[in-house]
Protein backbone atom coordinates (compact mmCIF):
# COMPACT_ATOMS: atom_id res chain seq x y z
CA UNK A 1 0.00 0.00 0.00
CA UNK A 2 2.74 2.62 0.84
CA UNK A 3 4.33 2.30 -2.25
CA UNK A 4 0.87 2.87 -4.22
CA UNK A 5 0.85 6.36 -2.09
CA UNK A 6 3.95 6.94 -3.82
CA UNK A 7 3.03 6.87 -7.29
CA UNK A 8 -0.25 8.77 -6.81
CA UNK A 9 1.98 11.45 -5.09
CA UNK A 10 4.84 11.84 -7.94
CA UNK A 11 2.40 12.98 -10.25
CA UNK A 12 0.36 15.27 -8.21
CA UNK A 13 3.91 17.22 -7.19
CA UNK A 14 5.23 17.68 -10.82
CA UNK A 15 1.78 18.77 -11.29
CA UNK A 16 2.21 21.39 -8.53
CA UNK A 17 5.16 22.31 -9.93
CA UNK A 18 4.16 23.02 -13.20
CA UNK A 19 0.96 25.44 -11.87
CA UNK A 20 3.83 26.99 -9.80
CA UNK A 21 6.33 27.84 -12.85
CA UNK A 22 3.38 28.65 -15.11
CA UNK A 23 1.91 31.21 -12.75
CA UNK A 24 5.87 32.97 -12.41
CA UNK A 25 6.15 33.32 -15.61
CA UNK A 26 2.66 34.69 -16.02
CA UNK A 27 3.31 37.06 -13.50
CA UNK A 28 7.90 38.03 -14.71
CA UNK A 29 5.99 38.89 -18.16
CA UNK A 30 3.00 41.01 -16.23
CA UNK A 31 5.98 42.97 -14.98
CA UNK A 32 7.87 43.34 -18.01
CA UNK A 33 4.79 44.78 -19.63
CA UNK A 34 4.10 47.04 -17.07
CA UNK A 35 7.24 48.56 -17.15
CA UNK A 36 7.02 48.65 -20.64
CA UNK A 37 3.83 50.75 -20.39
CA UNK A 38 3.22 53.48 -17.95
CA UNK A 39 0.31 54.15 -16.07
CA UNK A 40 -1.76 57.48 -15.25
CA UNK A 41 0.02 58.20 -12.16
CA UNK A 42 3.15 58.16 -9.59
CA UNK A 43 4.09 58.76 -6.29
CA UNK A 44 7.29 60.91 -5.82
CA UNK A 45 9.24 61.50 -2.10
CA UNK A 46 10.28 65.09 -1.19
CA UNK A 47 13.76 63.52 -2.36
CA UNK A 48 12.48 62.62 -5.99
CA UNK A 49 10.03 65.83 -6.21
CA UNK A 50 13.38 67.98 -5.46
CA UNK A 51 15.49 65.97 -7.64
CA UNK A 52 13.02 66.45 -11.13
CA UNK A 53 13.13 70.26 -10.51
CA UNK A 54 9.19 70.25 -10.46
CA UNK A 55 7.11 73.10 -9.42
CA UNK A 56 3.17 73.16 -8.90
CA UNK A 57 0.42 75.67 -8.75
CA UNK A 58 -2.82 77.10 -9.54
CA UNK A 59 -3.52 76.88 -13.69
CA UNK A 60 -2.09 80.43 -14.89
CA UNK A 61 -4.53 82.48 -16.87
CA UNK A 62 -3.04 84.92 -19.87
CA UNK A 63 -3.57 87.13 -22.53
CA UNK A 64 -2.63 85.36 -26.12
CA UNK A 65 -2.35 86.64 -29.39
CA UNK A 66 -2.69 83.98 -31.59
CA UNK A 67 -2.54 83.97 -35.38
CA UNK A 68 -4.65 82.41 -38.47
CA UNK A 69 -3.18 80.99 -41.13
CA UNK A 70 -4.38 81.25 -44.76
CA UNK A 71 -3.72 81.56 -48.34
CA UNK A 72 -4.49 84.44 -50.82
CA UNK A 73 -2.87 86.17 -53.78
CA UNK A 74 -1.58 89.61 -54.62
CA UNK A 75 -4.15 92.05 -55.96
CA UNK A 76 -3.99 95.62 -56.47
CA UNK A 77 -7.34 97.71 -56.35
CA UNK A 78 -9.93 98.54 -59.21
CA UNK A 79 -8.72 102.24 -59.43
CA UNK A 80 -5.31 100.91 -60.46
CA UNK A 81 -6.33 99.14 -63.09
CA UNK A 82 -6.81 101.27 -65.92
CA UNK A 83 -8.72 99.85 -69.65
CA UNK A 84 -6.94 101.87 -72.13
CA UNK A 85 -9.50 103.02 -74.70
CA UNK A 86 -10.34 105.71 -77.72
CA UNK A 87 -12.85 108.47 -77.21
CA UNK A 88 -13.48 108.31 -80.81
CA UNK A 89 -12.68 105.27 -83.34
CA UNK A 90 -10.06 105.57 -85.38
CA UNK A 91 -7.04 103.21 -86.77
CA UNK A 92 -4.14 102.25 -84.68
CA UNK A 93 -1.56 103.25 -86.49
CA UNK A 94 1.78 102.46 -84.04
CA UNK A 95 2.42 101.29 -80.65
CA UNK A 96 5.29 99.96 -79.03
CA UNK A 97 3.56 98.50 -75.76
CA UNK A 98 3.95 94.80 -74.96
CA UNK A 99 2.64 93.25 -72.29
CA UNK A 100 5.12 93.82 -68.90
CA UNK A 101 6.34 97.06 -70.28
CA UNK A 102 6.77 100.19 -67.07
CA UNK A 103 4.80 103.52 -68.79
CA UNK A 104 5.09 106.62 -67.20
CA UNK A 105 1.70 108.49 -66.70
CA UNK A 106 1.49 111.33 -69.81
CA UNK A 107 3.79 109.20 -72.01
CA UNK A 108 2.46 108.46 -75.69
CA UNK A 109 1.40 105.00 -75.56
CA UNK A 110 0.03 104.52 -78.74
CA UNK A 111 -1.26 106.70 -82.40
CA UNK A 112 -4.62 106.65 -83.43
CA UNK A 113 -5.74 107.71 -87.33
CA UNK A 114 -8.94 108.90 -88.47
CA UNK A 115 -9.91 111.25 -91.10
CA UNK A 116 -13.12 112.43 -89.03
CA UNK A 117 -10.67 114.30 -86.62
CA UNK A 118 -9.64 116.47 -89.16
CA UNK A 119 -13.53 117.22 -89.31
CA UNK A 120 -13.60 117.79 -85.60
CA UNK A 121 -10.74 120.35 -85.95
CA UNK A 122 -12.35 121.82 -89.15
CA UNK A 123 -15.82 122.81 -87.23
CA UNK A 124 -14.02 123.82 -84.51
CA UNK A 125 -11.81 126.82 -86.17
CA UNK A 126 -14.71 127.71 -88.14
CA UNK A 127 -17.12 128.50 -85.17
CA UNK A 128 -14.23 130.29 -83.63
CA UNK A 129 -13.71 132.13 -86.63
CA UNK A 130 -18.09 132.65 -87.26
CA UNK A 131 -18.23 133.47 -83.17
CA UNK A 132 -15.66 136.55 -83.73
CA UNK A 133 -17.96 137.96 -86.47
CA UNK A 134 -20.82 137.39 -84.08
CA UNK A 135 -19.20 139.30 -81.70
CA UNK A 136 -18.48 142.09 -83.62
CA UNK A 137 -22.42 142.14 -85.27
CA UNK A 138 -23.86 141.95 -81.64
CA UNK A 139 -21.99 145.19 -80.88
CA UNK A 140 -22.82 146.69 -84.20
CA UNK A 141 -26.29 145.75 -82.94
CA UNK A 142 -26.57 146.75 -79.92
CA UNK A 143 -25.24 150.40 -80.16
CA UNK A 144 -27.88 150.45 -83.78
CA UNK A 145 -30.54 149.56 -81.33
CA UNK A 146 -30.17 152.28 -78.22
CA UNK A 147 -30.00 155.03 -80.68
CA UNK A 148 -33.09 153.25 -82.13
CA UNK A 149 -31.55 153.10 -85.76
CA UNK A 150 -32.30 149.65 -86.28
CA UNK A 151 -35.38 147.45 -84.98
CA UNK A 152 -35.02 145.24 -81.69
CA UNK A 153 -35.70 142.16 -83.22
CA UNK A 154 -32.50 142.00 -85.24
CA UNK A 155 -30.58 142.85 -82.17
CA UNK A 156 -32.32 139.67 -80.65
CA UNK A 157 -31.83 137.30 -83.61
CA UNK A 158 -27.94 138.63 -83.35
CA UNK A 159 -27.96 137.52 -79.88
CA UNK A 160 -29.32 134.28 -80.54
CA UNK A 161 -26.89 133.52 -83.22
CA UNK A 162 -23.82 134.51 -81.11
CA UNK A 163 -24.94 132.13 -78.44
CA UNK A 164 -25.74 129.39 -80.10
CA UNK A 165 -22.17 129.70 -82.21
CA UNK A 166 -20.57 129.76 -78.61
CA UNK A 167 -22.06 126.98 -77.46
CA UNK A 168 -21.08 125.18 -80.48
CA UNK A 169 -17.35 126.34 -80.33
CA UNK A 170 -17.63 125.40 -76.46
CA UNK A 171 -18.70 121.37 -77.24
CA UNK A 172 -16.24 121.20 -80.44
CA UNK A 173 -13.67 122.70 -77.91
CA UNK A 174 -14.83 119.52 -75.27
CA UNK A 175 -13.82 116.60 -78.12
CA UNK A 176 -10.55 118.39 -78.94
CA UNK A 177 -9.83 118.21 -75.14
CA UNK A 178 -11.35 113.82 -75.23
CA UNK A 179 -8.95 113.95 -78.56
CA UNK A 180 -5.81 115.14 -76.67
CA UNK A 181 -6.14 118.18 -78.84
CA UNK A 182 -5.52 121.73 -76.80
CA UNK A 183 -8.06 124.40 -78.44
CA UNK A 184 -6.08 126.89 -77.69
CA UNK A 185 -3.19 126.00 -79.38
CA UNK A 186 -5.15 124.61 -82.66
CA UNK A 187 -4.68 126.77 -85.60
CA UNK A 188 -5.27 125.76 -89.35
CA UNK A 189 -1.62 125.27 -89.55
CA UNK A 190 -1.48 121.99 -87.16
CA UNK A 191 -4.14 120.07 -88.31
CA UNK A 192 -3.83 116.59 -88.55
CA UNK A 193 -5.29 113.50 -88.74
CA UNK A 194 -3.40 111.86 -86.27
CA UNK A 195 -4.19 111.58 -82.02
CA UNK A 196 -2.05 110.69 -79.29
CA UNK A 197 -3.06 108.54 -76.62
CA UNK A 198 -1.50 108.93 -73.26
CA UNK A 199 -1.04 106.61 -70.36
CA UNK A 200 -3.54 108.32 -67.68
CA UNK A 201 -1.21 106.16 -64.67
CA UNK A 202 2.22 105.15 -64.34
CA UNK A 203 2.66 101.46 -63.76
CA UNK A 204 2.97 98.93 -66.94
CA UNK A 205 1.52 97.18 -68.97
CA UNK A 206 -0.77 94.09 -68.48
CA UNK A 207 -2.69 92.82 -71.84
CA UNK A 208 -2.53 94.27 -75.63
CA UNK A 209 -5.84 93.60 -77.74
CA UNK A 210 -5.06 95.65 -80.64
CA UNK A 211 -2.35 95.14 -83.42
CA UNK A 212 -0.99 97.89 -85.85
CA UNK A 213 -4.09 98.70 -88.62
CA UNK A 214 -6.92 97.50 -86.63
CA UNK A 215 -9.86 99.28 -86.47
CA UNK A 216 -10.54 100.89 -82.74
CA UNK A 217 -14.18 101.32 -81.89
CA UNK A 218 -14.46 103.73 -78.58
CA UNK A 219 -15.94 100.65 -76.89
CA UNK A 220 -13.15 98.80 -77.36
CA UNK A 221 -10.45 98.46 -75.09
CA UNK A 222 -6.76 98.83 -76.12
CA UNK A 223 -4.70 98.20 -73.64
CA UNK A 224 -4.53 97.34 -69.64
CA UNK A 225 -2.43 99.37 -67.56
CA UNK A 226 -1.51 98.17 -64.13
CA UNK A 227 -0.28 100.60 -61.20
CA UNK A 228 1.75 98.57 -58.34
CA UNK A 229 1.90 101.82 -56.18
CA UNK A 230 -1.35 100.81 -53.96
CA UNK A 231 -0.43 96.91 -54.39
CA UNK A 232 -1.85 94.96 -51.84
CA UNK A 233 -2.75 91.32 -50.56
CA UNK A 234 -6.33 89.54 -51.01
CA UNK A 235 -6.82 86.69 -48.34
CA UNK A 236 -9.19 84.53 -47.97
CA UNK A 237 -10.23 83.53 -44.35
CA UNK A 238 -13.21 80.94 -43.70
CA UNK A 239 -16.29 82.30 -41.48
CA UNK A 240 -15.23 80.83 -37.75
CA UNK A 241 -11.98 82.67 -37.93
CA UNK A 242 -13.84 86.18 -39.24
CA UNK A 243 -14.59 87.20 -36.14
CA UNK A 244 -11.52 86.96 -34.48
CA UNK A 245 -9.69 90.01 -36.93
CA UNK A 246 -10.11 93.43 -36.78
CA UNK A 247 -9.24 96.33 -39.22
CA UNK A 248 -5.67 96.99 -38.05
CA UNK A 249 -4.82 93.58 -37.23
CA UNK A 250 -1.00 92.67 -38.00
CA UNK A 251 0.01 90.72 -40.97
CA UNK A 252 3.18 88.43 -41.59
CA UNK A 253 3.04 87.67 -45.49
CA UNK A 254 5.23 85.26 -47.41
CA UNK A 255 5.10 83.83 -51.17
CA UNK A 256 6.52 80.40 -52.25
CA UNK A 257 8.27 82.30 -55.20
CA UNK A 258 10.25 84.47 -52.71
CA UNK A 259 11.17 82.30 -49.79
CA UNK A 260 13.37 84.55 -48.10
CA UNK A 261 11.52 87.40 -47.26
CA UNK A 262 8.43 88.01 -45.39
CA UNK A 263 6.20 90.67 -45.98
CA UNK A 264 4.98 93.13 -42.64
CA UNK A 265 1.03 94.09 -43.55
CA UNK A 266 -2.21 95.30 -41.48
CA UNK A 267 -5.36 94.73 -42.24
CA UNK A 268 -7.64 97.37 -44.11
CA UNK A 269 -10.88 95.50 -45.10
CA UNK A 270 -13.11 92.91 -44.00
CA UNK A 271 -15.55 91.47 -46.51
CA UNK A 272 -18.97 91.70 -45.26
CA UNK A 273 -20.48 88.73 -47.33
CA UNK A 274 -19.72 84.90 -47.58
CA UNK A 275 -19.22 83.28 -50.78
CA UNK A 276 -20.29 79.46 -51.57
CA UNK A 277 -16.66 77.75 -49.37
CA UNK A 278 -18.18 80.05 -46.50
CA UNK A 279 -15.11 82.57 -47.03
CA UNK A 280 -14.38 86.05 -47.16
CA UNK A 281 -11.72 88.14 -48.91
CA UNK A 282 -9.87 90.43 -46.48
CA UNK A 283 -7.54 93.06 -48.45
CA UNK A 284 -3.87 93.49 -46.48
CA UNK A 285 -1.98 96.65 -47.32
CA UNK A 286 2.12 95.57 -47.60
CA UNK A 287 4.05 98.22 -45.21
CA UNK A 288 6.78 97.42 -47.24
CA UNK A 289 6.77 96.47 -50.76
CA UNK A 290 8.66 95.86 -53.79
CA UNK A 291 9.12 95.43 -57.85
CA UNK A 292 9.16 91.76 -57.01
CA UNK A 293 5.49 91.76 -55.95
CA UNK A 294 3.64 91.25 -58.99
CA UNK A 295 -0.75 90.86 -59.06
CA UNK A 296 -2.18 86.83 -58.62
CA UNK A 297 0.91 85.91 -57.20
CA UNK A 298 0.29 83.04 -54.39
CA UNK A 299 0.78 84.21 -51.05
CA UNK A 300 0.43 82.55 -47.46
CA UNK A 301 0.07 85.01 -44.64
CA UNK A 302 -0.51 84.63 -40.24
CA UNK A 303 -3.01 87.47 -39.56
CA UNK A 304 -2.37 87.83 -35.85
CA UNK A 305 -5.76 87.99 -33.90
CA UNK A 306 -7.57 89.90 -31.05
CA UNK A 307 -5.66 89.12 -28.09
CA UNK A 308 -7.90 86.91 -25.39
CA UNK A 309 -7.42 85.89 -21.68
CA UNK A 310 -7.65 82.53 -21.33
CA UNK A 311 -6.08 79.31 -19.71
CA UNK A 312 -2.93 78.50 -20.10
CA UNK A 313 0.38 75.96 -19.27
CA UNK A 314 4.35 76.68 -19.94
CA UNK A 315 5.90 73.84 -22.35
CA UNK A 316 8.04 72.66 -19.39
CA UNK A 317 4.19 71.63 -18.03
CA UNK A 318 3.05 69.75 -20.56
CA UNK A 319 4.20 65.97 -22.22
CA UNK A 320 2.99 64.49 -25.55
CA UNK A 321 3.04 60.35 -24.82
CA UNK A 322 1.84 58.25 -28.63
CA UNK A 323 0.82 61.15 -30.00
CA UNK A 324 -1.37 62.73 -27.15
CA UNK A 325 -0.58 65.93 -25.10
CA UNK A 326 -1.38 65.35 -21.17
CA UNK A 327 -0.67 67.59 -18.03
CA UNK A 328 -0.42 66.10 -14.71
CA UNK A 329 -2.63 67.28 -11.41
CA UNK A 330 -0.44 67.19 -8.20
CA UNK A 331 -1.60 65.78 -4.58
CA UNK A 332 0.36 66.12 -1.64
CA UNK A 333 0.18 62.58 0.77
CA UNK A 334 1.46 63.06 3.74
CA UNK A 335 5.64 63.77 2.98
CA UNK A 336 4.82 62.34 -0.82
CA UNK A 337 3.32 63.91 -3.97
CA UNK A 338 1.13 61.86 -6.04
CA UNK A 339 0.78 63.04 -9.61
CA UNK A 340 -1.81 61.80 -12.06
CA UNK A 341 -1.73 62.39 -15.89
CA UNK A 342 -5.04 63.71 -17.35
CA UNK A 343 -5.22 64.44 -21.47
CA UNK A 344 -5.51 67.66 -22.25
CA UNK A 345 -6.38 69.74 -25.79
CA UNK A 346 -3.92 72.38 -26.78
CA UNK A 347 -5.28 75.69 -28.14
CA UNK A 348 -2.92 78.64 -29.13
CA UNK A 349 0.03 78.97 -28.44
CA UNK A 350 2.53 82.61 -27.99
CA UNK A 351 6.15 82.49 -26.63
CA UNK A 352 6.01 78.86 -24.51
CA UNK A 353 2.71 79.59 -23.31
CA UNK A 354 -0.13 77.24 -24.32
CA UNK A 355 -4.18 77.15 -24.16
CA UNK A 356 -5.07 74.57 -22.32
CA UNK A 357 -8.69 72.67 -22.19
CA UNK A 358 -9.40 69.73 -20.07
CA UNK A 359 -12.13 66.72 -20.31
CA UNK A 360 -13.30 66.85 -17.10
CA UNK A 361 -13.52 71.25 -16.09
CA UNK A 362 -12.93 70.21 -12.64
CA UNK A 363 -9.38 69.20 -13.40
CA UNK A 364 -8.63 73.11 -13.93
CA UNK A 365 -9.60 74.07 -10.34
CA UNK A 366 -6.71 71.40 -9.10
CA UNK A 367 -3.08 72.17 -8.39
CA UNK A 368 -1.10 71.45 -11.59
CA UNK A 369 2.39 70.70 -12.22
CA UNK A 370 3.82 73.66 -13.88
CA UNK A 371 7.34 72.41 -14.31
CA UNK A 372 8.97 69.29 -14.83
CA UNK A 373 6.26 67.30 -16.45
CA UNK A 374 9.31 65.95 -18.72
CA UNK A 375 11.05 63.82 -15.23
CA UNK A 376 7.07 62.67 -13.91
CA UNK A 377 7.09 60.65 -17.49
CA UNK A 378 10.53 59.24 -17.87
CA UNK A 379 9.72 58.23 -14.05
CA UNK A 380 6.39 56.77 -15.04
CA UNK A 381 8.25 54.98 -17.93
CA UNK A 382 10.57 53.17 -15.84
CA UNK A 383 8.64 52.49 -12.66
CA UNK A 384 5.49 51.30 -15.02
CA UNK A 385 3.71 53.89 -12.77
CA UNK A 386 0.81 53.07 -9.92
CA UNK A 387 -2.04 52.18 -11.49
């Protein structure tokens, strides 16, 4: 019988002893993990708290500027654009614009040809020359009518022709003037049948639509003049970001084609209407610009917003762990400091200072670590933290 004990107990020890080494190395790789993977909170001594250089208080509150980022071109304003065109139709007969050429405003930009200017200039000299005699009849007239030598009537019907030869002389004077013809310097001796037109801004040129010999109806427009003096930026912002710029509001601008230099601008218009992406242009005035600016270039700008007090944490208070930002709340225990890590969501952010919002408000009314949130996670990292 004893020896039948001892081959029911063999078994039932190596069976023990399995359960035993099974359960160790259950719990050696429970511990590996854990080390691997740290928890939401730790327990320092005054020792360790000294040691990581931390620091704890009240959540800070401060007043950020924060900026918006967005995309536009460069633009210059409608009353720098200028459509080149001819009071009266006529012939081109020379130009030597092309498209990206500087004009200066009053220089000859281009020679119109039509034989109805002669005309013009015609009708003009002779109501000049009729007006004179009119003149001269009217006093005749007059002085023939007060001595009662001659009857009222033709003093009137003098009178009437004199003013209606004026008038005349005054609207033929009015298309010299659209021709670029002075009137007061036209004399039968400088007729001609040939107009210059004049560049009305200085800038250069954008688009040609005429060619030597074409026919040049006043509706038509010749050429497209372009004035850089007022240039200035078009940006588009999006509707939740609208209301957080003002007129004045500082502007850093940049273009892709230019990567060296940025740009100082302020803004100097707010759209007031949404278009179908829910945007609005806002026009930036460059406080310094250049030749190199040219209009539709791509831009990318920061418009810097209305500062606003709100919450906020230093960088040396906050930790990013797989891709997540946390902060850590801070409990005194006796002569220890617990510390627990609670997500947060990370706002703007000005000169180390961040916005903070946590899940839970309650978490903002705690004592926070404000320093050394770097040392709590390397600790929590290699102690596997308390869980």
């Amino acid at each position: 019988m004893i020896k039948s004990y001892n081959y029911i107990l063999i078994p039932l020890t190596c069976c023990l002893l399995a359960c035993s080494s099974k359960k160790d190395n259950q719990q050696e790789a429970g511990q590996s993990q854990q080390a691997k993977s740290p928890g939401n909170s730790i327990t320092f001594n005054t020792e360790q708290y000294k040691n990581g250089g931390i620091d704890t208080g009240k959540l800070p509150s401060k007043e950020l500027v924060t900026e918006i980022h967005v995309t536009g071109k460069v633009d210059v304003p409608p009353q720098n654009i200028v459509s080149v065109n001819v009071p009266m139709g006529g012939f081109l007969k020379g130009t030597g614009m092309l498209p990206g050429r500087p004009v200066r405003k009053g220089q000859v930009i281009a020679q119109i040809e039509n034989q109805d200017y002669i005309t013009i200039q015609q009708d003009y000299l002779t109501a000049v020359s009729r007006m004179a005699f009119l003149k001269q009849e009217l006093d005749r007239q007059r002085e023939l009518s007060r001595q009662q030598a001659s009857p009222l009537k033709l003093y009137q019907q003098t009178q009437a022709d004199y003013n209606s030869e004026q008038a005349q002389a005054a609207g033929m004077a009015q298309k010299l003037r659209l021709l670029g013809i002075n009137p007061q310097k036209l004399n039968a001796g400088n007729i001609r049948s040939v107009i210059n037109i004049i560049a009305p801004i200085s800038g250069f040129v954008s688009q040609v639509f005429a060619n030597v010999g074409k026919y040049v109806n006043p509706s038509d427009v010749l050429m497209e003049l372009v004035s850089t003096d007022d240039i200035h930026a078009a940006l588009t912002v999006y509707e939740q970001d609208i209301p957080k710029i003002k007129i004045g509001s500082k502007v850093n601008i940049t273009l892709p084609s230019i990567p060296d230099k940025t740009y100082p601008g302020e803004v100097i218009l707010i759209g007031r209407m949404l278009d179908t992406s829910h945007s609005v242009l806002v026009h930036c005035h460059f406080l310094k610009a250049d030749q190199n600016l040219l209009p539709n270039m791509f831009l990318q700008a920061s418009i810097r917003t209305k500062p606003h007090v709100t919450q906020v944490l230093p960088d040396e208070a906050l930790v990013n762990y797989e891709g997540k930002d946390y902060a850590f709340l801070a409990s005194k225990q006796n002569q220890q400091v617990r510390f627990n890590m609670v997500p947060v969501t990370i706002g703007a952010k000005q000169g180390g200072w961040n916005e903070v919002n946590f899940n839970k408000p309650e978490f903002a009314q705690q004592t926070l670590v404000l320093k050394g949130a770097f040392a709590i996670l390397s600790a929590m990292k290699n102690a596997g933290g308390d869980e």
